[in-house]
PDB file of N, CA and C in Angstrom:
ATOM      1  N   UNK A   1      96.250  25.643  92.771  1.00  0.00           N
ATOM      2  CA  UNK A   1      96.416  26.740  91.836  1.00  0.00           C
ATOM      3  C   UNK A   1      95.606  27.946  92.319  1.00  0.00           C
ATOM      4  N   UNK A   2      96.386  29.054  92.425  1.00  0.00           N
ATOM      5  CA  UNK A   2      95.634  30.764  92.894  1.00  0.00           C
ATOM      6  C   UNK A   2      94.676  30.503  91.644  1.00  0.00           C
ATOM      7  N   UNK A   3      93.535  31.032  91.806  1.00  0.00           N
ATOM      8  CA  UNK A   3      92.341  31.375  91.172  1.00  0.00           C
ATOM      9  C   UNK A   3      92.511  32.872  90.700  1.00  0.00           C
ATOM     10  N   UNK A   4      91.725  33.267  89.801  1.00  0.00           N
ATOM     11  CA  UNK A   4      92.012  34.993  88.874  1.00  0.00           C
ATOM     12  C   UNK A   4      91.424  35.706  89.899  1.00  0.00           C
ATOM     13  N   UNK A   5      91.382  36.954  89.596  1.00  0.00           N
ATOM     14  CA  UNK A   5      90.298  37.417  90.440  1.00  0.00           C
ATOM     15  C   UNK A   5      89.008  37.613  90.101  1.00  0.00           C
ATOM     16  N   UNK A   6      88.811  37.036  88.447  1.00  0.00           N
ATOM     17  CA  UNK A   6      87.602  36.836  88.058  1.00  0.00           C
ATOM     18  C   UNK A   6      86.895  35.916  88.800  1.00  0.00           C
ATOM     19  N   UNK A   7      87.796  34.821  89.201  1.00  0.00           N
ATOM     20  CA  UNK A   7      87.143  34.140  89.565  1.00  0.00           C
ATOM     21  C   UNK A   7      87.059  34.160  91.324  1.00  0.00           C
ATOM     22  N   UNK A   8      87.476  35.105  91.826  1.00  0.00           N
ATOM     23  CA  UNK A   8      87.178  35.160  93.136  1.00  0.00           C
ATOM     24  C   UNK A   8      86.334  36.136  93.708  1.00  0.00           C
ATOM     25  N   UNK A   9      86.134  36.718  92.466  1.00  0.00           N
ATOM     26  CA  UNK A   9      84.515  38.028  92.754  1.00  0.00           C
ATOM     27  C   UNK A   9      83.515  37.475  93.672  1.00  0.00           C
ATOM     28  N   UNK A  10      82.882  36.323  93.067  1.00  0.00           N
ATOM     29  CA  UNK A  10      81.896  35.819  93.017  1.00  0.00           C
ATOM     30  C   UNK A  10      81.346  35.391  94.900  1.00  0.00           C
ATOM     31  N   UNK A  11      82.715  34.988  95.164  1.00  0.00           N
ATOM     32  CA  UNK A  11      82.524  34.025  96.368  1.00  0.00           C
ATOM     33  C   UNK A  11      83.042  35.189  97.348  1.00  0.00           C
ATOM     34  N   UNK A  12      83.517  36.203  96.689  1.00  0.00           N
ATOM     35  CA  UNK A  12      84.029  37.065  97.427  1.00  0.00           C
ATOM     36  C   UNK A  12      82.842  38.276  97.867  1.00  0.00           C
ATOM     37  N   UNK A  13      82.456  38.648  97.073  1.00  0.00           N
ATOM     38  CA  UNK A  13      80.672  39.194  96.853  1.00  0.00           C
ATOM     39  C   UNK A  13      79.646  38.550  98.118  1.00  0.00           C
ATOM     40  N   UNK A  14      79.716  37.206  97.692  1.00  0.00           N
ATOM     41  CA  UNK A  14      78.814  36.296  98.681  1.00  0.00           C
ATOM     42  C   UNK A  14      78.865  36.254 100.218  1.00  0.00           C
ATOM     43  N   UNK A  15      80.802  36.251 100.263  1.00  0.00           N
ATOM     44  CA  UNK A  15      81.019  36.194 101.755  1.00  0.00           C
ATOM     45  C   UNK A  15      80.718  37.700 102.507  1.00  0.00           C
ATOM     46  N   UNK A  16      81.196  38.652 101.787  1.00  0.00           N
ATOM     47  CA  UNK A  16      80.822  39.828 102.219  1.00  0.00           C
ATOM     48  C   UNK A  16      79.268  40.691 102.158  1.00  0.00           C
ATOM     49  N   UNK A  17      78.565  40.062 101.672  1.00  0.00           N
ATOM     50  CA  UNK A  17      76.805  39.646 101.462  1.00  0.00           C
ATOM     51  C   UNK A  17      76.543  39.197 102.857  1.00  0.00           C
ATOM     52  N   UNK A  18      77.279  38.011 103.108  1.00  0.00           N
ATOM     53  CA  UNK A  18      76.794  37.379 104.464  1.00  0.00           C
ATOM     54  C   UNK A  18      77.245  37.723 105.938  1.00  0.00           C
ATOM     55  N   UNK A  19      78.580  38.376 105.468  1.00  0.00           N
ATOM     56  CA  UNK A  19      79.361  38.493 106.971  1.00  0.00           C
ATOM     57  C   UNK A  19      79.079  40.082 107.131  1.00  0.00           C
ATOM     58  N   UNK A  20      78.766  40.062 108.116  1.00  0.00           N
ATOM     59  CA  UNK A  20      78.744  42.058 108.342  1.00  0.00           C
ATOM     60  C   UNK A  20      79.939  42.596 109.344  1.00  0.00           C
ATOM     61  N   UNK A  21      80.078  43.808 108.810  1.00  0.00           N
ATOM     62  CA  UNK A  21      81.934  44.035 109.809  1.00  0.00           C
ATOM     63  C   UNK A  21      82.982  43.321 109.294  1.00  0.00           C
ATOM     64  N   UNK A  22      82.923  42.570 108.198  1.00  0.00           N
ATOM     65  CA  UNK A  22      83.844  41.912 107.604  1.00  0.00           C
ATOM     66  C   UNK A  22      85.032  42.995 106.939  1.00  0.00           C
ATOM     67  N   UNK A  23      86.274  42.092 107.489  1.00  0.00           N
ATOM     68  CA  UNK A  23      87.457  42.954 106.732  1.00  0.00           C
ATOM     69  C   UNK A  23      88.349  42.357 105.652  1.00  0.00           C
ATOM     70  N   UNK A  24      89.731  42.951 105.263  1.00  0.00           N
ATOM     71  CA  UNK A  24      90.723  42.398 104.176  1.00  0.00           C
ATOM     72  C   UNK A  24      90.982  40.994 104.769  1.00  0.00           C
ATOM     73  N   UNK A  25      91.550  41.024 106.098  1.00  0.00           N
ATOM     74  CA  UNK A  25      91.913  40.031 106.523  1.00  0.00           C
ATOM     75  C   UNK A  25      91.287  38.677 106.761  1.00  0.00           C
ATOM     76  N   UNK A  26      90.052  39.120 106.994  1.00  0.00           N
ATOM     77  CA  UNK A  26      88.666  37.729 106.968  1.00  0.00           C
ATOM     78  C   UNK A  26      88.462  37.127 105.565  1.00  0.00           C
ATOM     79  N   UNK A  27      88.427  38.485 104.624  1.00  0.00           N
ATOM     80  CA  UNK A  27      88.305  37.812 103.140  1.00  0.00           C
ATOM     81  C   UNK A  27      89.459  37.193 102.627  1.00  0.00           C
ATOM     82  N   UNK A  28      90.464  37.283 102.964  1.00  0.00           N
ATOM     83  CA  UNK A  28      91.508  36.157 102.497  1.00  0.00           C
ATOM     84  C   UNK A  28      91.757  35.326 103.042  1.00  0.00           C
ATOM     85  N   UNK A  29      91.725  35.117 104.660  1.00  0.00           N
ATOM     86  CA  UNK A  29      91.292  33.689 105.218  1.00  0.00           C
ATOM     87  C   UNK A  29      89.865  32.963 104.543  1.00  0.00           C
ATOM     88  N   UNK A  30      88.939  33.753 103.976  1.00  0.00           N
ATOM     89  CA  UNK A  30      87.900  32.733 103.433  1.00  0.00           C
ATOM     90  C   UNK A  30      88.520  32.250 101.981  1.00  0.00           C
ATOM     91  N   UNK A  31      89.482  33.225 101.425  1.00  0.00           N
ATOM     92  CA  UNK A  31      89.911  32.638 100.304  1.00  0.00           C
ATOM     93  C   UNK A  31      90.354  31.504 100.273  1.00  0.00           C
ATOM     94  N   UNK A  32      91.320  31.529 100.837  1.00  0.00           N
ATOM     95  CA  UNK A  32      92.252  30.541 101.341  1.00  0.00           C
ATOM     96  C   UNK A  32      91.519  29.101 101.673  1.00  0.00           C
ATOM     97  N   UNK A  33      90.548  29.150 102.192  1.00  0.00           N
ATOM     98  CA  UNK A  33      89.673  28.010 102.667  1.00  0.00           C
ATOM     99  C   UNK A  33      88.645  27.803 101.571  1.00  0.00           C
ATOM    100  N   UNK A  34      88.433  28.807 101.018  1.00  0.00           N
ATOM    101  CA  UNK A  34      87.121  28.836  99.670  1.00  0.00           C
ATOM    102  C   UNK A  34      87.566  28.019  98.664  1.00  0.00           C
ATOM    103  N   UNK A  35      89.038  28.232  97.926  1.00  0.00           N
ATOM    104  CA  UNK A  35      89.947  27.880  97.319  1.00  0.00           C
ATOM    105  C   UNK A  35      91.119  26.778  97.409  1.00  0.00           C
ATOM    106  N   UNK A  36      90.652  26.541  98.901  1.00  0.00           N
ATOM    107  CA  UNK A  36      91.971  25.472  99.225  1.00  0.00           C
ATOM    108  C   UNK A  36      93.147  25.576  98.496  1.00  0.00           C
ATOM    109  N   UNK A  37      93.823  26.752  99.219  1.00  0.00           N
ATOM    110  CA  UNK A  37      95.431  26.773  98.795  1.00  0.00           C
ATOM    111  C   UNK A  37      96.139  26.326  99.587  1.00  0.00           C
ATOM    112  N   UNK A  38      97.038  25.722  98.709  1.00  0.00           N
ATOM    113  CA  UNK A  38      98.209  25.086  99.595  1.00  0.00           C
ATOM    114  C   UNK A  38      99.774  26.076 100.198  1.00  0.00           C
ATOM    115  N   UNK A  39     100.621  25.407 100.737  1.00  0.00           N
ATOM    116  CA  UNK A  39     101.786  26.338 101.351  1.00  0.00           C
ATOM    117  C   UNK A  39     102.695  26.921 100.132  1.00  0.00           C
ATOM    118  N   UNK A  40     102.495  26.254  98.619  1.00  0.00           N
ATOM    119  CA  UNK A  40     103.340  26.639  97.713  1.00  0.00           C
ATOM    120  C   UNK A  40     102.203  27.844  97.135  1.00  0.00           C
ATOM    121  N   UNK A  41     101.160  27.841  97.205  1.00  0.00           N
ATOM    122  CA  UNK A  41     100.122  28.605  96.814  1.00  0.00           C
ATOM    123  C   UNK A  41     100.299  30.004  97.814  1.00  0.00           C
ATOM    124  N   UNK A  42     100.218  29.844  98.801  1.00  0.00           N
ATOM    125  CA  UNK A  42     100.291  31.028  99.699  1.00  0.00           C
ATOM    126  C   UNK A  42     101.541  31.725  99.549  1.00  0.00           C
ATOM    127  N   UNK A  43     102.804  31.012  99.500  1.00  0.00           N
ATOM    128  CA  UNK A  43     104.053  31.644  99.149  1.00  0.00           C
ATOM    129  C   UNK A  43     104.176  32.308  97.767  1.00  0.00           C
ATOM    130  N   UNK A  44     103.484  32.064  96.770  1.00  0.00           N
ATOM    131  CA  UNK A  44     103.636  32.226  95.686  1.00  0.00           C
ATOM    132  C   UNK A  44     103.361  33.743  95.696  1.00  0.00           C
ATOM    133  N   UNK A  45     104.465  35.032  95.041  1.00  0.00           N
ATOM    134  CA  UNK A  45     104.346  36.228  94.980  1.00  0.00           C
ATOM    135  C   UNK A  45     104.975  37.080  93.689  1.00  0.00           C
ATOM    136  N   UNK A  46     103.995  38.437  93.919  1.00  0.00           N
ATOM    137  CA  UNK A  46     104.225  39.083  92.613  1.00  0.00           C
ATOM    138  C   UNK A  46     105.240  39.628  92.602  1.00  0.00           C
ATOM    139  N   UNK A  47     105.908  40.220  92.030  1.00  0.00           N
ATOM    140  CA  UNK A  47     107.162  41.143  91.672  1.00  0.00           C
ATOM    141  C   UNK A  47     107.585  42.171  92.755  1.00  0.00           C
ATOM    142  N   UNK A  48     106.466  42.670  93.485  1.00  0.00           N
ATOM    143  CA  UNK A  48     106.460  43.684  94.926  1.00  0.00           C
ATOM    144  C   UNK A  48     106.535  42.970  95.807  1.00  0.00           C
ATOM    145  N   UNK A  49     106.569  41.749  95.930  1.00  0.00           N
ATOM    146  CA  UNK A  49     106.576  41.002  97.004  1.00  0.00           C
ATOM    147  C   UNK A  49     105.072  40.626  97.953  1.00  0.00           C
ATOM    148  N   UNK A  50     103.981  40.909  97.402  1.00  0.00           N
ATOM    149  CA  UNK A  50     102.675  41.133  97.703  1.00  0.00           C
ATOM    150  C   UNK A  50     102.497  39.105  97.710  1.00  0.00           C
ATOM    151  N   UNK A  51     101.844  38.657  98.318  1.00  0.00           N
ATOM    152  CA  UNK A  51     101.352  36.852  97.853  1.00  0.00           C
ATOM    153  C   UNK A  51     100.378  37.146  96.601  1.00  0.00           C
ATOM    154  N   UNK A  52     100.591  36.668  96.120  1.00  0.00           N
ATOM    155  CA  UNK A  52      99.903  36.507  94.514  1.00  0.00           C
ATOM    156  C   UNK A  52      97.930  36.262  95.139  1.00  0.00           C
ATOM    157  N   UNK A  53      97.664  35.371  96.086  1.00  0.00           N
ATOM    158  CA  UNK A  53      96.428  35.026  96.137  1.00  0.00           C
ATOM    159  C   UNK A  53      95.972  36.707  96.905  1.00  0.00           C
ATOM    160  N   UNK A  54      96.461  37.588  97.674  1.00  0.00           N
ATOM    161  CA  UNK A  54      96.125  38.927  98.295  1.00  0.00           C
ATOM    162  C   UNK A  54      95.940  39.951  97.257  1.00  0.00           C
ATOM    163  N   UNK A  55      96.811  39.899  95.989  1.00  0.00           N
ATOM    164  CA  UNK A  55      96.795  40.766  95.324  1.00  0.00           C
ATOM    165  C   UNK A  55      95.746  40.329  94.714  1.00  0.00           C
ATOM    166  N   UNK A  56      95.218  39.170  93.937  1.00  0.00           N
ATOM    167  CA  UNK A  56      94.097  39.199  93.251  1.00  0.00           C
ATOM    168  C   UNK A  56      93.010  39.796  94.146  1.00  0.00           C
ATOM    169  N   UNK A  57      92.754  39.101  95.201  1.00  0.00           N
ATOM    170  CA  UNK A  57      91.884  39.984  95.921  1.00  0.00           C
ATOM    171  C   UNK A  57      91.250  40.727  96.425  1.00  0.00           C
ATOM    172  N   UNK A  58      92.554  41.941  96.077  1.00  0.00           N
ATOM    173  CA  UNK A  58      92.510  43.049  96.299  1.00  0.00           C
ATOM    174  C   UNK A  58      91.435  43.481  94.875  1.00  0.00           C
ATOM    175  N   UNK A  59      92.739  42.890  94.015  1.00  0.00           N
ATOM    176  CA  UNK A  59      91.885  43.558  92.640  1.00  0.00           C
ATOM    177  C   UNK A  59      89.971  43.211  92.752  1.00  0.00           C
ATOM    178  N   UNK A  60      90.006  41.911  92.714  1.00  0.00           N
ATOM    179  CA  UNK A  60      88.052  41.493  92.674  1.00  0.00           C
ATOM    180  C   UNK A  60      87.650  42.400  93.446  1.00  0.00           C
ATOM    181  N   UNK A  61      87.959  42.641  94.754  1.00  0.00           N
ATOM    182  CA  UNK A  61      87.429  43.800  95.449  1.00  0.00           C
ATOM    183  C   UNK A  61      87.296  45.243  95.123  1.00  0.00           C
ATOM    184  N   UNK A  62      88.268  46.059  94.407  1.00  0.00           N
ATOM    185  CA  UNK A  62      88.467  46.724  93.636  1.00  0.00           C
ATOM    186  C   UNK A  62      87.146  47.090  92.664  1.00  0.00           C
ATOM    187  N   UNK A  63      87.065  45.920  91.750  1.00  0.00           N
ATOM    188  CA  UNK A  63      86.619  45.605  90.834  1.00  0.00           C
ATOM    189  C   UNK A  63      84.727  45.743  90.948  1.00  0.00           C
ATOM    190  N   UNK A  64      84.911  44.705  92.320  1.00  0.00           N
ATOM    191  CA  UNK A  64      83.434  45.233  93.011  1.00  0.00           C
ATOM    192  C   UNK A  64      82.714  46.076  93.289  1.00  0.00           C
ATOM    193  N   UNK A  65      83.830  46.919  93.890  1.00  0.00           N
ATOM    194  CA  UNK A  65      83.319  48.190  94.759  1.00  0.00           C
ATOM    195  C   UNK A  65      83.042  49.236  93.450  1.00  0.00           C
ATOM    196  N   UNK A  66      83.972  49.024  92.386  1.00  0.00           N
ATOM    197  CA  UNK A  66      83.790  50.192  91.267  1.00  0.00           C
ATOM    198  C   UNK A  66      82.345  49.618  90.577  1.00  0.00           C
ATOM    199  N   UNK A  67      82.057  48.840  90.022  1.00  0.00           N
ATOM    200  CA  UNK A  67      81.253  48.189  89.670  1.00  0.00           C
ATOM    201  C   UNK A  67      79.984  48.431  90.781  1.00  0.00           C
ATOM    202  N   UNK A  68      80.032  48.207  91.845  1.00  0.00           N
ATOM    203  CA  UNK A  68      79.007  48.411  92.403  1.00  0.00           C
ATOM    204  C   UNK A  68      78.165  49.959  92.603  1.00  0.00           C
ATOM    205  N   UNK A  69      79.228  51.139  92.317  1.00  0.00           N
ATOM    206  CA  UNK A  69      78.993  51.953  92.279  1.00  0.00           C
ATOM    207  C   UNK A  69      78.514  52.371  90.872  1.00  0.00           C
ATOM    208  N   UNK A  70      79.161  52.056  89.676  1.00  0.00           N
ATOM    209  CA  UNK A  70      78.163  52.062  88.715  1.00  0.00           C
ATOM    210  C   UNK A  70      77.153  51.713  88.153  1.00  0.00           C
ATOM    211  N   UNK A  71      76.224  50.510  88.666  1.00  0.00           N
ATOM    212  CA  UNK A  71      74.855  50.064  88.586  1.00  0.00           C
ATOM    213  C   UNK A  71      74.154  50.462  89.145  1.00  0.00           C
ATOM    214  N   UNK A  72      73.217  50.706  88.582  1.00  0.00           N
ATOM    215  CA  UNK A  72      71.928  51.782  89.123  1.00  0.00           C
ATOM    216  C   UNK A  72      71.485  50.846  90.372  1.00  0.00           C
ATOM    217  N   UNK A  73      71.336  51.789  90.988  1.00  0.00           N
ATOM    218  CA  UNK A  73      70.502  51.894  92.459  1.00  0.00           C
ATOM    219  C   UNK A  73      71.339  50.291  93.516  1.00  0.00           C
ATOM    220  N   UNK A  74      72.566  50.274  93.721  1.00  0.00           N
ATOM    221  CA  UNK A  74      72.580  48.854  94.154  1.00  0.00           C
ATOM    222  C   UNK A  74      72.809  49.239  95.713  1.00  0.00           C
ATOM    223  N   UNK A  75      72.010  47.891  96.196  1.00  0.00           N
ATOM    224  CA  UNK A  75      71.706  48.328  97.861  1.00  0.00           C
ATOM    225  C   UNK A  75      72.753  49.142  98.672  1.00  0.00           C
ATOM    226  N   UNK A  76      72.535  49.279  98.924  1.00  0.00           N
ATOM    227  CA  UNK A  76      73.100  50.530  99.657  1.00  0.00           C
ATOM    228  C   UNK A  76      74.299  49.686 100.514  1.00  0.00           C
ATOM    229  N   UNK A  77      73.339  49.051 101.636  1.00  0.00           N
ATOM    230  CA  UNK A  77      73.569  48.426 102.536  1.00  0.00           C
ATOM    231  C   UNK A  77      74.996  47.175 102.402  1.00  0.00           C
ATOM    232  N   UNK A  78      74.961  46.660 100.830  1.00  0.00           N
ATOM    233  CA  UNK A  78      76.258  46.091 100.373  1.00  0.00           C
ATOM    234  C   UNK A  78      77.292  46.807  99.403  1.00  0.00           C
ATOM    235  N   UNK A  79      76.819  48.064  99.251  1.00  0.00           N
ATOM    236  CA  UNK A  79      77.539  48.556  99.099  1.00  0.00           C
ATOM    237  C   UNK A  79      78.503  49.506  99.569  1.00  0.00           C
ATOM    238  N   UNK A  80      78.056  49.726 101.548  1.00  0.00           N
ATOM    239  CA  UNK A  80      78.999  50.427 102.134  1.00  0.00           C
ATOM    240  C   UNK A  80      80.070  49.477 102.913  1.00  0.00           C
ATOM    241  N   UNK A  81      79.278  48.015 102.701  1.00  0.00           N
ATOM    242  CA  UNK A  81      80.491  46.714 103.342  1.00  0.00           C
ATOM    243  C   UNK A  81      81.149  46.979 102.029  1.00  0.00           C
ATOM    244  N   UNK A  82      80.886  46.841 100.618  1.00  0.00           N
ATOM    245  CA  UNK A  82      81.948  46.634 100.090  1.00  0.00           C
ATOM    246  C   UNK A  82      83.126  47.801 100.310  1.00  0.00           C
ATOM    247  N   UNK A  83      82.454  48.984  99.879  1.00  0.00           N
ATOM    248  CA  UNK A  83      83.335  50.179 100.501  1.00  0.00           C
ATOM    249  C   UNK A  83      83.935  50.292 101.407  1.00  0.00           C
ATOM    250  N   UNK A  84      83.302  49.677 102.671  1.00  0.00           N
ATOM    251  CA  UNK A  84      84.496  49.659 104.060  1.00  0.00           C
ATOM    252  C   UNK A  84      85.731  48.624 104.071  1.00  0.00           C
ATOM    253  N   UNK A  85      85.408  47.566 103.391  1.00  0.00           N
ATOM    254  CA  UNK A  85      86.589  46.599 103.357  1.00  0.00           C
ATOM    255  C   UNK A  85      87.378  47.243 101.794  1.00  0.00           C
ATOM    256  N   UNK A  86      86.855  47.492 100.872  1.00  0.00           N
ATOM    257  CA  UNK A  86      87.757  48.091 100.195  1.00  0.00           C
ATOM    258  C   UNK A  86      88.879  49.095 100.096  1.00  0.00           C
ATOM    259  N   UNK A  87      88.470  50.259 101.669  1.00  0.00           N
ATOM    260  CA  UNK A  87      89.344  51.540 101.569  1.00  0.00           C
ATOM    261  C   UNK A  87      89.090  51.520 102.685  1.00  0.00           C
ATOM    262  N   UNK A  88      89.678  50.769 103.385  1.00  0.00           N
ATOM    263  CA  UNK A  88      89.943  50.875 104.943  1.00  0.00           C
ATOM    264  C   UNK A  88      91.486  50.272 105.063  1.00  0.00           C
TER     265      UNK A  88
END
């Protein structure tokens, strides 16, 4: 089962915490492995034709990067990885 993207903040936050130079494409191969999805899981897509597990992803990331910019003072330093994988 795809996970929300509530619930993929978290691990998604962490990996990009740890990996530096990390991109879209690394964070959904860690999904994928974080989450253990299967081939009906990966096929599974939204209405645009997007895979359902990319689009959440997008969103947590989204979600991050806005969020990260509204809490006072948050490191800098994770917050221009989140920014570079977000709008790149």
């Amino acid at each position: 089962m795809i996970p929300s993207y509530k619930e993929m903040m978290l691990p998604i936050l962490e990996f990009v915490a740890q990996n530096n130079n990390t991109n879209r494409s690394e964070i959904y191969k860690f999904i994928i492995n974080q989450f253990k999805l299967n081939n009906e899981d990966l096929l599974q897509r939204i209405k645009r034709g997007t895979p359902t597990y990319i689009n959440r992803a997008d969103w947590a990331l989204t979600y991050l990067a806005t969020t990260a910019q509204v809490k006072a003072k948050p490191k800098r330093s994770l917050l221009k990885k989140l920014a570079k994988v977000c709008f790149l």
